[in-house]
C-alpha atoms as a PDB file:
ATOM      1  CA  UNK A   1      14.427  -4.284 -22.955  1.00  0.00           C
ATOM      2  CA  UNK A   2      10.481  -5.203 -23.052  1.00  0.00           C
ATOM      3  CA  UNK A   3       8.625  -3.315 -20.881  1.00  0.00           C
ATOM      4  CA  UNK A   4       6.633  -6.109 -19.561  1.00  0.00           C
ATOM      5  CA  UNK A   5       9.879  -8.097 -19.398  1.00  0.00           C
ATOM      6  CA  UNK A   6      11.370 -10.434 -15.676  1.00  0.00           C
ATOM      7  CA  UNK A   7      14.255  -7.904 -15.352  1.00  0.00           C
ATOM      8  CA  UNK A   8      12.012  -4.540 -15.709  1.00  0.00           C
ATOM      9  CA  UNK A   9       9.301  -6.194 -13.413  1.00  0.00           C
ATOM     10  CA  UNK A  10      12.014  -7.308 -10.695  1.00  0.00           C
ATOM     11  CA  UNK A  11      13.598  -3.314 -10.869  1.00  0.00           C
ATOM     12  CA  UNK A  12      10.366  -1.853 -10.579  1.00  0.00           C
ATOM     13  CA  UNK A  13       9.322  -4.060  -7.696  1.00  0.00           C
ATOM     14  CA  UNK A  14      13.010  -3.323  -6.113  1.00  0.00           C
ATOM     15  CA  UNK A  15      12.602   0.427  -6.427  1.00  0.00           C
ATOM     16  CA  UNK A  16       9.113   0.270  -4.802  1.00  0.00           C
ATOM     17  CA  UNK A  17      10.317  -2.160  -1.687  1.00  0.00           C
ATOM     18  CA  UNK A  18      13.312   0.516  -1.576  1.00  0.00           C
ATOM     19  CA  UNK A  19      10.415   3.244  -1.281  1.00  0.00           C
ATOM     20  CA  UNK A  20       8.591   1.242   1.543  1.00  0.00           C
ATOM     21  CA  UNK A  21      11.330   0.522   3.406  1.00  0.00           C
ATOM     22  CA  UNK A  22      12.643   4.542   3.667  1.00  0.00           C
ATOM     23  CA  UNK A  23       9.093   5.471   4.287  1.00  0.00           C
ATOM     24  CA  UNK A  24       8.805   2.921   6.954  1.00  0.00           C
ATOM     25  CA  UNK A  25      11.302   5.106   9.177  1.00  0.00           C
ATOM     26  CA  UNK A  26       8.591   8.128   9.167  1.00  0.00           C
ATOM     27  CA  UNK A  27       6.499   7.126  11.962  1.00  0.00           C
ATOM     28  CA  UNK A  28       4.823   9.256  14.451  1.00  0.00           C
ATOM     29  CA  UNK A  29       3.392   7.334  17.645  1.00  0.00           C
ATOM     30  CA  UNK A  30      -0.663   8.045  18.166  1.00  0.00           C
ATOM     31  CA  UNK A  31      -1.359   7.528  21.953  1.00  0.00           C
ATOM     32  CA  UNK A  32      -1.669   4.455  23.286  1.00  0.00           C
ATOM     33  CA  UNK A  33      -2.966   2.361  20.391  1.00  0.00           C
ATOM     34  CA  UNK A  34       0.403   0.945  20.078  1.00  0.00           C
ATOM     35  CA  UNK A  35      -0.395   1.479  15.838  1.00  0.00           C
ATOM     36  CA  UNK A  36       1.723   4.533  14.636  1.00  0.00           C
ATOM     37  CA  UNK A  37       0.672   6.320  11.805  1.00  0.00           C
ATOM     38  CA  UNK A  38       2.870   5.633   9.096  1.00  0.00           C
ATOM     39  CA  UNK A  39       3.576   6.099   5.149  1.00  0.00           C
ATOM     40  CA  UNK A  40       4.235   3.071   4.307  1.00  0.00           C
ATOM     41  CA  UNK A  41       0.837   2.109   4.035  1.00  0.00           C
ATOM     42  CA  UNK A  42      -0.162   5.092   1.641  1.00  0.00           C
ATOM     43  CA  UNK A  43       3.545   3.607  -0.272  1.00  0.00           C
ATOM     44  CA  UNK A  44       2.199   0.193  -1.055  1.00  0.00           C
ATOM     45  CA  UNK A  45      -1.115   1.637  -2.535  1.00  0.00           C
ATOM     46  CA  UNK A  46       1.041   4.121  -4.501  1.00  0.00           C
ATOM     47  CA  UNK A  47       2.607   0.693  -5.918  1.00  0.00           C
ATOM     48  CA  UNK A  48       0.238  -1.072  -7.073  1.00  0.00           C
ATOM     49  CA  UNK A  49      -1.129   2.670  -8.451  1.00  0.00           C
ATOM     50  CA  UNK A  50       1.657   2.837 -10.580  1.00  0.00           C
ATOM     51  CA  UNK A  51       3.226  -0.725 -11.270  1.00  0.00           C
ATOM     52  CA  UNK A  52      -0.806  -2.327 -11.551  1.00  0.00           C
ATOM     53  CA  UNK A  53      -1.910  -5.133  -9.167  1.00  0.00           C
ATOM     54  CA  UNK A  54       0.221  -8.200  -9.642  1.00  0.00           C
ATOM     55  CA  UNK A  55       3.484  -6.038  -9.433  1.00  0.00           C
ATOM     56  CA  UNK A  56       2.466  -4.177  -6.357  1.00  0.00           C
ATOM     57  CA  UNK A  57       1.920  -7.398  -4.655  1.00  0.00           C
ATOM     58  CA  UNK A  58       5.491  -8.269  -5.273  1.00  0.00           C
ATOM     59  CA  UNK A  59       6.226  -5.603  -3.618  1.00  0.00           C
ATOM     60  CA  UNK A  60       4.316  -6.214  -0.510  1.00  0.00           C
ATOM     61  CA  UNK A  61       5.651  -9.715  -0.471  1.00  0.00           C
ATOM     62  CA  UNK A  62       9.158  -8.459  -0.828  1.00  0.00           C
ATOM     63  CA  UNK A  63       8.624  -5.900   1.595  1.00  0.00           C
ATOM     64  CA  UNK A  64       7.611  -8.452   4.269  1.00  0.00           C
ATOM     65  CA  UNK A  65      10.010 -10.825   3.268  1.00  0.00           C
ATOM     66  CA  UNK A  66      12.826  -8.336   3.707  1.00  0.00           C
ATOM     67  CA  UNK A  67      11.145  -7.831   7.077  1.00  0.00           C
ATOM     68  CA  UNK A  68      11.867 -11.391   8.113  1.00  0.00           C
ATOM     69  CA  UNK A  69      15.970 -10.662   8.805  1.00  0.00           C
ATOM     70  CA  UNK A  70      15.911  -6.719   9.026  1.00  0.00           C
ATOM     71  CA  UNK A  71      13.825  -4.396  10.905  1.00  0.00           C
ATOM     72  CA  UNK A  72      12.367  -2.818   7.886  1.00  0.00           C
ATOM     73  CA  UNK A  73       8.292  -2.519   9.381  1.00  0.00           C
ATOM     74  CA  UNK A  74       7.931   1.195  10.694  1.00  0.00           C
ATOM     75  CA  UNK A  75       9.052   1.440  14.265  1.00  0.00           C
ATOM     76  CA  UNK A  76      12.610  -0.877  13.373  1.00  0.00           C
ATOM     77  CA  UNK A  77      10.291  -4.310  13.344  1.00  0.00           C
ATOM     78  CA  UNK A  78      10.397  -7.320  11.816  1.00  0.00           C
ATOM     79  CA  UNK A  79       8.040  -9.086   9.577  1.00  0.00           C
ATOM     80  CA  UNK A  80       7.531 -12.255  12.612  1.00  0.00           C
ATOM     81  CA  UNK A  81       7.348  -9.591  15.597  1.00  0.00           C
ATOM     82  CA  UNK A  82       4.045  -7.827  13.551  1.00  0.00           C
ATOM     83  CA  UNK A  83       2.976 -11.383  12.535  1.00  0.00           C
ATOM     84  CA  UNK A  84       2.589 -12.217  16.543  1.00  0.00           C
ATOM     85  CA  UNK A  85       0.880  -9.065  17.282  1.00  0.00           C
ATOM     86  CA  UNK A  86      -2.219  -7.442  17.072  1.00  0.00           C
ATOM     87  CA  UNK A  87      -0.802  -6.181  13.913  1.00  0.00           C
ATOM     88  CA  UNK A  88      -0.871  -9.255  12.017  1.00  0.00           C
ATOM     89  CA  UNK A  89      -4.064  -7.909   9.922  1.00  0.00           C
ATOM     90  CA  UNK A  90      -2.171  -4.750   8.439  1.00  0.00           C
ATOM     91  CA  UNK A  91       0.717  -6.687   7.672  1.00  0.00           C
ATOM     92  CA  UNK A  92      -1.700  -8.733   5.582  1.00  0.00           C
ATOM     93  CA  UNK A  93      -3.319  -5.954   4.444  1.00  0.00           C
ATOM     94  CA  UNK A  94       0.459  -4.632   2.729  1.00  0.00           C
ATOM     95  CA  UNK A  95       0.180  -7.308   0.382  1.00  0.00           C
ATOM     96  CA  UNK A  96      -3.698  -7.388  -0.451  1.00  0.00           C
ATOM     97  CA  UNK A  97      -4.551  -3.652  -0.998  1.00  0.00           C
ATOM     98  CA  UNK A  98      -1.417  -2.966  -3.532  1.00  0.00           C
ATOM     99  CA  UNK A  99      -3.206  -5.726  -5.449  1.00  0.00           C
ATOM    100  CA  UNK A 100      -6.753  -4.132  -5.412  1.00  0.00           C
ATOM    101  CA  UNK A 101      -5.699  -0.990  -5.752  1.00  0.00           C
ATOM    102  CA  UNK A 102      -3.629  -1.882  -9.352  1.00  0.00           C
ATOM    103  CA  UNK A 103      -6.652  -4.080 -10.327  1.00  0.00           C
ATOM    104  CA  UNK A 104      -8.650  -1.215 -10.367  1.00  0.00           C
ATOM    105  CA  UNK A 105      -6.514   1.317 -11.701  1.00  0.00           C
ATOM    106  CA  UNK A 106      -4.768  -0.158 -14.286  1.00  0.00           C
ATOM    107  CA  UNK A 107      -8.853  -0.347 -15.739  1.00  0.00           C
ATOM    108  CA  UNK A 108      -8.400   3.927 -15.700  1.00  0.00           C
ATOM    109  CA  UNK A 109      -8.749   5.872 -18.806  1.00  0.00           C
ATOM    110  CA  UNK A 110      -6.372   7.419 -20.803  1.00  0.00           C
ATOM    111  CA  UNK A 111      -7.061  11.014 -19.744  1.00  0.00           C
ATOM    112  CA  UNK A 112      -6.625  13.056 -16.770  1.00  0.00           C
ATOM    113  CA  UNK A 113      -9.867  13.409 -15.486  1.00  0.00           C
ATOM    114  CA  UNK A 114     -10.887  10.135 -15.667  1.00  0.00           C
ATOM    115  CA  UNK A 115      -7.496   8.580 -14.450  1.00  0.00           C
ATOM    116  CA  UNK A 116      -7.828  10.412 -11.350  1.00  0.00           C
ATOM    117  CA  UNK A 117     -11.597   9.188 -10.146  1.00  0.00           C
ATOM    118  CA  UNK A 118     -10.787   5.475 -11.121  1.00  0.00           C
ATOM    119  CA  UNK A 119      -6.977   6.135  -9.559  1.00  0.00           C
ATOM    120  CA  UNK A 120      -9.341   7.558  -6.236  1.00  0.00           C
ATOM    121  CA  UNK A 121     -11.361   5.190  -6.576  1.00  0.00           C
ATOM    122  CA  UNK A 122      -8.377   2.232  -6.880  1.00  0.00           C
ATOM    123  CA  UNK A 123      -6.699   3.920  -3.661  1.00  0.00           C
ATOM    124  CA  UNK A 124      -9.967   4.039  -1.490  1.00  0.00           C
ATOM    125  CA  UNK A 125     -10.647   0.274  -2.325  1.00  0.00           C
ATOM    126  CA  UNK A 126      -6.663  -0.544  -1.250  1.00  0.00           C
ATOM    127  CA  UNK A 127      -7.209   1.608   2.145  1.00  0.00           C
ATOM    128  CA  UNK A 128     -10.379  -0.194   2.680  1.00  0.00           C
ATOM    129  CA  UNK A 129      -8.600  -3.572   1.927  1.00  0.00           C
ATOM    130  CA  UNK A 130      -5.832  -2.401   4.366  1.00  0.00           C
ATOM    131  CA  UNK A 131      -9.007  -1.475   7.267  1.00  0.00           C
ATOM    132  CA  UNK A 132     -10.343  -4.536   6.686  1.00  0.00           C
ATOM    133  CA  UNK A 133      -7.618  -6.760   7.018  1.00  0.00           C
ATOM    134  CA  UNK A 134      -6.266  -4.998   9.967  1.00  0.00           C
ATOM    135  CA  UNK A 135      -9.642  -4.981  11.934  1.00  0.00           C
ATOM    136  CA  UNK A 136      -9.647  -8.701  11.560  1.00  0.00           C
ATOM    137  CA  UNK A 137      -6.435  -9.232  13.214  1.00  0.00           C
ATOM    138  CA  UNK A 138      -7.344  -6.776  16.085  1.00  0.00           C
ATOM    139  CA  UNK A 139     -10.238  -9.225  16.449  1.00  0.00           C
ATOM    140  CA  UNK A 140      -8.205 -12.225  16.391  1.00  0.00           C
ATOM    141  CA  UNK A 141      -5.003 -11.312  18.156  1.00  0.00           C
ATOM    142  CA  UNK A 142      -6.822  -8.595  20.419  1.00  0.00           C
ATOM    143  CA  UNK A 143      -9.967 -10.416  20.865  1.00  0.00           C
ATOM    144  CA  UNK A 144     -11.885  -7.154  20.381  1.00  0.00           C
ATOM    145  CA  UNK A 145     -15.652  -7.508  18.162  1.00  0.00           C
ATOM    146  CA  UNK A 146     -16.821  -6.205  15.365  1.00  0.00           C
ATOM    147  CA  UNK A 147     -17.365  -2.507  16.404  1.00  0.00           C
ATOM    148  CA  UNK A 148     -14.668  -1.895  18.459  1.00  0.00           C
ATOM    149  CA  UNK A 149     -12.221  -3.008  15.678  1.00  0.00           C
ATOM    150  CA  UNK A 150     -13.688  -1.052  13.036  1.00  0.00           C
ATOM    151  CA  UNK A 151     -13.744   2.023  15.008  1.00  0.00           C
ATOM    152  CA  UNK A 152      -9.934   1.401  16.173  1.00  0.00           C
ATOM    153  CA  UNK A 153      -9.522   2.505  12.258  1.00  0.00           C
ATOM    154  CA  UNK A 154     -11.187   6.037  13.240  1.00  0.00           C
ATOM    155  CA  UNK A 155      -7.813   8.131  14.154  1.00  0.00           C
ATOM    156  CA  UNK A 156      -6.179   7.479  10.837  1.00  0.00           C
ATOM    157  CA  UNK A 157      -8.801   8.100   8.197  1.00  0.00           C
ATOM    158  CA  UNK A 158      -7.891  11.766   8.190  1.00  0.00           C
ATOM    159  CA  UNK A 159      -3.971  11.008   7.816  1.00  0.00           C
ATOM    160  CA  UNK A 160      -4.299   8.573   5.344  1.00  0.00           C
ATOM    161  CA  UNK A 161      -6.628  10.667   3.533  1.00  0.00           C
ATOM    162  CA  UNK A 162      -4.397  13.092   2.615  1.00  0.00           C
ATOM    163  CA  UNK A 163      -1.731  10.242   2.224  1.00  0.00           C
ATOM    164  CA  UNK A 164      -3.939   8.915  -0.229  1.00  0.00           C
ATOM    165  CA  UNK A 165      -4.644  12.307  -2.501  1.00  0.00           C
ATOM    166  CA  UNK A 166      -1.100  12.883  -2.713  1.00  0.00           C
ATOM    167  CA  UNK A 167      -0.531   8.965  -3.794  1.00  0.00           C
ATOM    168  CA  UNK A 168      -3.115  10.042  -6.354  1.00  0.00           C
ATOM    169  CA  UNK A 169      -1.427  13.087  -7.958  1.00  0.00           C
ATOM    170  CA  UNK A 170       1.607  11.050  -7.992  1.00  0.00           C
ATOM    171  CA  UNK A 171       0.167   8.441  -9.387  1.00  0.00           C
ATOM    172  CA  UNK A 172      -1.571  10.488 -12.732  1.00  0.00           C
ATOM    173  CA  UNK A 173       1.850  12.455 -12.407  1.00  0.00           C
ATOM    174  CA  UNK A 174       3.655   9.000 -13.327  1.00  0.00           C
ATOM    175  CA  UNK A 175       1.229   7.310 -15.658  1.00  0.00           C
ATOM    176  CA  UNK A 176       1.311  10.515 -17.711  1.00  0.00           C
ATOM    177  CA  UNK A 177       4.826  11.121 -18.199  1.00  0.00           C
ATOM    178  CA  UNK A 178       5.200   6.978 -18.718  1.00  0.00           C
ATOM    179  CA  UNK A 179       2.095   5.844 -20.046  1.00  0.00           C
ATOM    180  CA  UNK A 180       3.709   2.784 -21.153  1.00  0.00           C
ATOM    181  CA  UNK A 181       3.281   1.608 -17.807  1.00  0.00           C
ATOM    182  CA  UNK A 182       0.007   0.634 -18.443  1.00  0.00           C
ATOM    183  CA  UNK A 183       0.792  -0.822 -21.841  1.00  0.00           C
ATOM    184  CA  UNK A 184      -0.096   2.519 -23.423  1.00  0.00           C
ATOM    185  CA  UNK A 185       1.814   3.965 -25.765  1.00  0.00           C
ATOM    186  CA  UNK A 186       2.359   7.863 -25.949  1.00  0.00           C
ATOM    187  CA  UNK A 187      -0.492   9.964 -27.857  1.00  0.00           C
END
């Protein structure tokens, strides 16, 4: 089988939704913001990480998709309940920051070192992509402005820090066990 072939591009995308979808289910409820911190965020980066930027968005649009008959988003909901909610911006963000996260890392260099800052940098872009995304729908659906909707990103920069660094040792992990992944073959 080619690596870059339809069936090895719809398993790897299958796997990764698979991933998403069990991650969804670890959720922990912050306060009253009605936005729980989750790892399914930190999941989708990891995706396009490893599987570059057009196969991680398959996997966000699968994901969401999926979402549309089962209660696969974390919490048990559904694709069209986060779509009608102040949500709708995150949800957006699941397909957009796998995408600039693999466009940017699949641009890393062979070794380690250098793997890891553009795989950092890849991740920080997709988290920013995901902020981004999700303050504009807190502005649209909540009506909140500008500063209020940026700073409603404040409790989970932490979290998804760390989410992030251990998306990144995964990711190197991966790509240098398999660096065909990236088209590379072994050295």
């Amino acid at each position: 089988m080619q690596k870059n072939s339809v069936a090895t591009t719809i398993a790897y995308v299958a796997v990764f939704t698979a991933l998403v979808i069990v991650l969804a289910f670890v959720s922990i409820p912050v306060g009253t913001a009605g936005v729980p911190i989750v790892l399914q965020n930190a999941a989708l980066i990891l995706s396009g990480l490893i599987l570059g930027g057009k196969r991680g968005g398959y996997v966000g649009l699968l994901f969401l998709f999926i979402g549309l008959a089962l209660p696969v988003l974390a919490g048990g909901g559904t694709t069209l309940r986060a779509l009608a909610g102040p949500t709708v911006g995150y949800i957006i963000g699941y397909v957009l920051s796998p995408i600039a996260a693999g466009a940017i890392a699949y641009r890393a260099p062979r070794g380690k070192g250098g793997m890891t800052v553009v795989f950092a940098i890849a991740a920080i872009v997709g988290l920013l992509v995901q902020y981004t995304c999700g303050a504009i729908g807190l502005m649209v659906r909540s009506g909140l402005d500008v500063g209020p909707a940026i700073a409603a990103q404040g409790p989970f920069v932490l979290v998804d820090t760390a989410k992030l660094i251990v998306a990144i040792i995964i990711a190197v992990g991966v790509h240098s066990a398999f660096p065909d992944l990236m088209g590379r073959k072994a050295s």
